[in-house]
N, C-alpha and C. Protein backbone atom coordinates (compact mmCIF):
# COMPACT_ATOMS: atom_id res chain seq x y z
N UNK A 1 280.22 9.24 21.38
CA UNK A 1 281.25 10.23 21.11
C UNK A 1 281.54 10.21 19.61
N UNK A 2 281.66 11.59 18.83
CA UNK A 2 281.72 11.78 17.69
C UNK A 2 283.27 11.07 17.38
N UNK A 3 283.36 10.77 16.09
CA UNK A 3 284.85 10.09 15.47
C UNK A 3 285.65 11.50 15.68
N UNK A 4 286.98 11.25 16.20
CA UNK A 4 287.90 11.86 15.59
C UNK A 4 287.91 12.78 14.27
N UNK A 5 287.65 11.87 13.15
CA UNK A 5 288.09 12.93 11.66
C UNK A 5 286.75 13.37 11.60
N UNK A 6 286.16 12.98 12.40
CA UNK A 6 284.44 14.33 12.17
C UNK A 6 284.73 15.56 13.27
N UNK A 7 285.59 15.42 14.16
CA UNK A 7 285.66 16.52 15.05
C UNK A 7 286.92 17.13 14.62
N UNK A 8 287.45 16.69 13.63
CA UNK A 8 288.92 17.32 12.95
C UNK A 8 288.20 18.21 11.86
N UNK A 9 287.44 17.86 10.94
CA UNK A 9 286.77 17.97 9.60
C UNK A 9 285.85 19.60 10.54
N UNK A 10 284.80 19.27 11.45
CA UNK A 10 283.62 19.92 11.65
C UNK A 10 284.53 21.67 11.93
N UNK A 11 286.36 21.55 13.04
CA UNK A 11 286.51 22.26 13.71
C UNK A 11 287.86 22.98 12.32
N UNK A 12 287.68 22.28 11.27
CA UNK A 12 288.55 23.36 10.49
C UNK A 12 287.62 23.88 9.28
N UNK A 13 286.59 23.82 9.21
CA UNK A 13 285.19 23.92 8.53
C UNK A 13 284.79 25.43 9.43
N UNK A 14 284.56 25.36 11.07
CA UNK A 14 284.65 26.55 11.47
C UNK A 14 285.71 27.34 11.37
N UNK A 15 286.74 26.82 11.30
CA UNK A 15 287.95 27.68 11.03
C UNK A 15 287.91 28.58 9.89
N UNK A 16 287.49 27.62 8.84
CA UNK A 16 287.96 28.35 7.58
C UNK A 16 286.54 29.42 7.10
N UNK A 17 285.57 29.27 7.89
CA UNK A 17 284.01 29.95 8.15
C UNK A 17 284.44 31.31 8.84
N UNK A 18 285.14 31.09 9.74
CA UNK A 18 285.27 32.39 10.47
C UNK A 18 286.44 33.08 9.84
N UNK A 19 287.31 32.59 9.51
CA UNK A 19 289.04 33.41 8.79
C UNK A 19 288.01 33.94 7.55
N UNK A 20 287.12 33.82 6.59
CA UNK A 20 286.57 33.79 5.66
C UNK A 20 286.05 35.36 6.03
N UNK A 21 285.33 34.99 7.17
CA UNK A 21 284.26 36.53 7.29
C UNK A 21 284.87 37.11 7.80
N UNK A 22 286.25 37.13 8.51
CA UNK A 22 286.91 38.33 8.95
C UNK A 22 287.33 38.60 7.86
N UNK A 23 287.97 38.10 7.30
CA UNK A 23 288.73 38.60 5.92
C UNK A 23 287.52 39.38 4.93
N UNK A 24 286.54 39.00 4.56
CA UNK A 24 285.73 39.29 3.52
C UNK A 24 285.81 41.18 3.51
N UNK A 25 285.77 41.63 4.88
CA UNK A 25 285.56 43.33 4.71
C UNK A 25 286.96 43.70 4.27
N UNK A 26 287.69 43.26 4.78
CA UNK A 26 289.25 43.65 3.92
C UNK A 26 289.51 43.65 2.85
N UNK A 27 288.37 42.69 2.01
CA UNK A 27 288.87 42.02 0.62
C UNK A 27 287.68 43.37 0.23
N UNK A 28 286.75 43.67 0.80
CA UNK A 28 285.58 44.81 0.06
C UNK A 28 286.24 46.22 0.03
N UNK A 29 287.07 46.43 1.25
CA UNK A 29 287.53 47.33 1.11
C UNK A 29 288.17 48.48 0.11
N UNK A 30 289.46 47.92 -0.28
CA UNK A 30 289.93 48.20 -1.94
C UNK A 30 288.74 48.90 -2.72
N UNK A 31 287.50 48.47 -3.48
CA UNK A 31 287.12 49.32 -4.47
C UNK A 31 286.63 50.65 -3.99
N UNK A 32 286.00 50.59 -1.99
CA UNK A 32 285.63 51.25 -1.57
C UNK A 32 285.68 52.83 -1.41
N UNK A 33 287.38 52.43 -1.68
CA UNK A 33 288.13 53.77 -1.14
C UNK A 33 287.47 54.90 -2.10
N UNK A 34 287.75 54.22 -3.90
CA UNK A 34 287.90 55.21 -4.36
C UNK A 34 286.20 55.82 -5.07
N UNK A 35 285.43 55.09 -4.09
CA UNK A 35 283.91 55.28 -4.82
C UNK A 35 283.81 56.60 -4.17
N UNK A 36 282.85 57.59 -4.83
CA UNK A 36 282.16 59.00 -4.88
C UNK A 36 281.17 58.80 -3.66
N UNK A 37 279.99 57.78 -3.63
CA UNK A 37 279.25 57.63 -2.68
C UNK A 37 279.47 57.29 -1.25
N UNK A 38 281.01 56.56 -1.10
CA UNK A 38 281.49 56.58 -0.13
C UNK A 38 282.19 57.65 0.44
N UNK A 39 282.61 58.84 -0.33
CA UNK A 39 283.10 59.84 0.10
C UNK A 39 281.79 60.70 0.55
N UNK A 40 280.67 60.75 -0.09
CA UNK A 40 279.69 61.46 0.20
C UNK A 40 279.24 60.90 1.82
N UNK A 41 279.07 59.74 1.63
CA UNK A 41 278.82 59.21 3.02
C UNK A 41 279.39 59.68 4.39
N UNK A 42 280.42 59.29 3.85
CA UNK A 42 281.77 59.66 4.97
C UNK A 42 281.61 61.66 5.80
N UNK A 43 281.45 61.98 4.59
CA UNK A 43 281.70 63.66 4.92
C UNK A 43 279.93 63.66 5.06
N UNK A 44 278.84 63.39 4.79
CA UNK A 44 277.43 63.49 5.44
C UNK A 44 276.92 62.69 6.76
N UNK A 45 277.52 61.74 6.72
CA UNK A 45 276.92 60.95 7.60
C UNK A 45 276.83 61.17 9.06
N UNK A 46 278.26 61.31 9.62
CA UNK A 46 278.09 62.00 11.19
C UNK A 46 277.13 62.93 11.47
N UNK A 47 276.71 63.70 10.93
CA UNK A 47 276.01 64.32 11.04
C UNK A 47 274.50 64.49 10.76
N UNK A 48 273.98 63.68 10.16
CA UNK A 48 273.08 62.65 9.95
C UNK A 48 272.30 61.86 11.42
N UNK A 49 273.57 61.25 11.97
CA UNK A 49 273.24 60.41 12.55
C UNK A 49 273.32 61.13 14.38
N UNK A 50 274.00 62.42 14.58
CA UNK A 50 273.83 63.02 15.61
C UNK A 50 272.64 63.50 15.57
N UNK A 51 271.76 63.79 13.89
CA UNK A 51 270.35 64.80 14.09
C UNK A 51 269.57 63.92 14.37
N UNK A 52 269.66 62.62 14.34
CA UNK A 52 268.41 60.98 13.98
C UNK A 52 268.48 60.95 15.72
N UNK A 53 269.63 60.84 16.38
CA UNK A 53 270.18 60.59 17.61
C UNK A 53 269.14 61.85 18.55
N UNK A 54 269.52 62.63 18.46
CA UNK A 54 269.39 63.70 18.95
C UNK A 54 267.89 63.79 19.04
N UNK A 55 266.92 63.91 18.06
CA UNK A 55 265.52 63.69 17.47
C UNK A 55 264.89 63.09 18.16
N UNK A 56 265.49 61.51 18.15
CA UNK A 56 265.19 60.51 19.34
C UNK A 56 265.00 60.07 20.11
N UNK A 57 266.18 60.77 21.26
CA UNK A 57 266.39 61.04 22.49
C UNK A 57 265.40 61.70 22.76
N UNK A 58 264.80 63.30 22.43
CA UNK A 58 264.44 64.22 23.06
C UNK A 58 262.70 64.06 22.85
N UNK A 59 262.19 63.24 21.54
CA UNK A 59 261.15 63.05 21.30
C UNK A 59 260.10 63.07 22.36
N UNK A 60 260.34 62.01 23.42
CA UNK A 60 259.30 62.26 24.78
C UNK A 60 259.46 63.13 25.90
N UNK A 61 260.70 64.40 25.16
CA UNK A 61 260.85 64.67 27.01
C UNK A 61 259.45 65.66 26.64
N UNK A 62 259.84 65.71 28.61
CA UNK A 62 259.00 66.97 29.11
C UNK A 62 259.06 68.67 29.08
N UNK A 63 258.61 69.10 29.56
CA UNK A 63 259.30 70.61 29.67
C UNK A 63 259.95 70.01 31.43
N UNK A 64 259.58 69.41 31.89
CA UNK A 64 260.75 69.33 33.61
C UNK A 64 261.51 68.40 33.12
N UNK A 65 262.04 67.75 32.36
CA UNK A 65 263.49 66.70 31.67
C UNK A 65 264.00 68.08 31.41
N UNK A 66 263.22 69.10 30.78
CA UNK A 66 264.79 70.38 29.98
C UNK A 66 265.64 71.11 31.12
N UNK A 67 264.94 70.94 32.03
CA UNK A 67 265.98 71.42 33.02
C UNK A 67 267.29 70.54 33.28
N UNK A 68 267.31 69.21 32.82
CA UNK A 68 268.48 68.65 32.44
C UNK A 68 268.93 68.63 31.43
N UNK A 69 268.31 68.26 30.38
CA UNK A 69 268.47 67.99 28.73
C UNK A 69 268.94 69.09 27.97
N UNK A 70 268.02 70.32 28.46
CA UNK A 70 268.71 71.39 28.05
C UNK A 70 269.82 71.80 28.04
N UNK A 71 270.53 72.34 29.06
CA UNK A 71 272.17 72.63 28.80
C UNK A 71 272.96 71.50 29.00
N UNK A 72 272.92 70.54 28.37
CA UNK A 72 273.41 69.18 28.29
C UNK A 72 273.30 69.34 27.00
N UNK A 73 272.50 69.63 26.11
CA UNK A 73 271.93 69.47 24.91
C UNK A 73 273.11 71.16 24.54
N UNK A 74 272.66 72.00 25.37
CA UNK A 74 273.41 73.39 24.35
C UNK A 74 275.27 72.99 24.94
N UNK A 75 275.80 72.20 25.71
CA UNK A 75 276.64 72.09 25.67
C UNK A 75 277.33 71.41 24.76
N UNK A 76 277.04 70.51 24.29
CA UNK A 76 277.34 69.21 23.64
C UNK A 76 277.02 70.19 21.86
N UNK A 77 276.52 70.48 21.89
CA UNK A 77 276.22 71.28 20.71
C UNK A 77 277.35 72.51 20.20
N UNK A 78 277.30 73.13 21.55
CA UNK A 78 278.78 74.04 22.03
C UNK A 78 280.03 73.14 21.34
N UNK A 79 280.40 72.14 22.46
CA UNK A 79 281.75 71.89 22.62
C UNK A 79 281.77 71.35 20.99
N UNK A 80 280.76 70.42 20.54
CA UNK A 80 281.15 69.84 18.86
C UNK A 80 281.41 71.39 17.86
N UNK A 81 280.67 72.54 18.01
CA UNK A 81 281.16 73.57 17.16
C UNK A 81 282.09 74.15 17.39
N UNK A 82 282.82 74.33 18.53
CA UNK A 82 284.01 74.51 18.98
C UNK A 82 285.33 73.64 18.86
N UNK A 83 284.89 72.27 18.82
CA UNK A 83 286.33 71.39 18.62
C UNK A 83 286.30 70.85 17.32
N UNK A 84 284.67 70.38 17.00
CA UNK A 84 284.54 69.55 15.56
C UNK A 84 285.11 68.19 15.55
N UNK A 85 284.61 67.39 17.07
CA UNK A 85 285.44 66.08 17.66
C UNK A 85 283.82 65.39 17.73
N UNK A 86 283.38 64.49 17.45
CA UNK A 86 282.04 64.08 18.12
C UNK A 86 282.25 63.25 19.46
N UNK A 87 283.47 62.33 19.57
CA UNK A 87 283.66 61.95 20.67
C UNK A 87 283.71 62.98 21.92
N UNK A 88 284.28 63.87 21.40
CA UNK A 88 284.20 64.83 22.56
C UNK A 88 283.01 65.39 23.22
N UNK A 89 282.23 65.98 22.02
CA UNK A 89 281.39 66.61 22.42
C UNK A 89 279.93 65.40 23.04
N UNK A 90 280.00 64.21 22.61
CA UNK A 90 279.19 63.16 23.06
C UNK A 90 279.94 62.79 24.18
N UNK A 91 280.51 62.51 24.41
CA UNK A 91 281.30 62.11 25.90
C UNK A 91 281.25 63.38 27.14
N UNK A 92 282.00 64.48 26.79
CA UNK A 92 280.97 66.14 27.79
C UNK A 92 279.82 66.09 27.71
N UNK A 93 278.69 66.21 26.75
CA UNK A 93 276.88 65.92 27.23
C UNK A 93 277.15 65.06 27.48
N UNK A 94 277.17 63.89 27.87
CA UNK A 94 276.69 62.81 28.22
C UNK A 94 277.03 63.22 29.99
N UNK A 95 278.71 63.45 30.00
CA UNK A 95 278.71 63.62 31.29
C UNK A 95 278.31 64.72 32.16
N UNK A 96 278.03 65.92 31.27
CA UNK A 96 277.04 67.03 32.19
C UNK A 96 275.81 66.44 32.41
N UNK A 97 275.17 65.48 31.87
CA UNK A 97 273.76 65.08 31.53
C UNK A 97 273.59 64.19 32.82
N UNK A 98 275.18 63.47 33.05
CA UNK A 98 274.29 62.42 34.22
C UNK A 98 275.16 63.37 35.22
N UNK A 99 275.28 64.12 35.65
CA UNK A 99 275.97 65.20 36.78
C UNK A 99 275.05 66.04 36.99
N UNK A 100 274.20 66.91 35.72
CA UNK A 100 272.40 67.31 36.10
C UNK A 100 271.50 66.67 36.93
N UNK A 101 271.70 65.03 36.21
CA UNK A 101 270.62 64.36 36.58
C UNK A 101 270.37 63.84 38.49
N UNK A 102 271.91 63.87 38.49
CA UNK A 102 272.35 62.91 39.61
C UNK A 102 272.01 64.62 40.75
N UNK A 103 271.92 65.45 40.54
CA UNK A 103 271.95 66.90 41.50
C UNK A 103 270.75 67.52 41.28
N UNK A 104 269.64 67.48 40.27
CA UNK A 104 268.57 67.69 40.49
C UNK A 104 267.27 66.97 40.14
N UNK A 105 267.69 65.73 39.55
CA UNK A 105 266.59 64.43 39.97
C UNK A 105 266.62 63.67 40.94
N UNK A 106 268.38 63.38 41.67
CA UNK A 106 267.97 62.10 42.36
C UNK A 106 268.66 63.04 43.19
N UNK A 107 268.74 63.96 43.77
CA UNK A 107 269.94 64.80 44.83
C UNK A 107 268.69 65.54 45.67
C-alpha cells in the first residue's frame, strides 16, 4: 500500500491537472472575442459544416435511399431557410428521415 503523503501529493497533482485544463479555455478566451478571424469563423462556419455534413451523408446513397433522403433532405433545407435555426431544421430532417424510414423501409 502506497504512503499516505504519496496518495495526498499524487491526488492534488490531479487536482491541480484538471482545475488547470478546465480553466485554460476561459483564460484563451478574452483575446478571442475581439479577433477578425474569429468573427469570420463564427458567421462562415455553420454553414460550412452543414455542406461537409450533408456531402457526406448522401455520398453513397442510391436512387431507392431518395425516396427517403429526399424530402428529408428538401425539408430540412426548407425549415433552416425559413427559421434560420440549425437545431431546428437538423432535429425536423432527422425526424422526418427516421418516420420515412420506419414506413417505407422497415413498414
Amino acid at each position: 500500500m502506497p504512503d499516505t503523503g504519496y496518495l495526498i501529493a499524487a491526488v492534488a497533482v490531479c487536482a491541480a491537472i484538471t482545475w488547470s485544463l478546465r480553466a485554460l479555455p476561459f483564460a484563451l478566451l478574452a483575446p478571442l472575442r475581439t479577433s477578425a478571424t474569429v468573427a469570420y469563423l463564427s458567421r462562415h462556419m455553420p454553414v460550412g459544416v452543414m455542406v461537409v455534413l450533408a456531402a457526406y451523408t448522401l455520398r453513397d446513397s442510391t436512387p431507392a435511399q431518395w425516396t427517403v433522403t429526399g424530402p428529408a433532405l428538401a425539408v430540412t433545407v426548407a425549415v433552416h431557410l425559413w427559421r434560420r435555426n440549425a437545431v431546428l431544421s437538423i432535429l425536423t430532417g432527422t425526424a422526418l428521415h427516421v418516420v420515412l424510414t420506419m414506413l417505407f423501409v422497415h413498414g
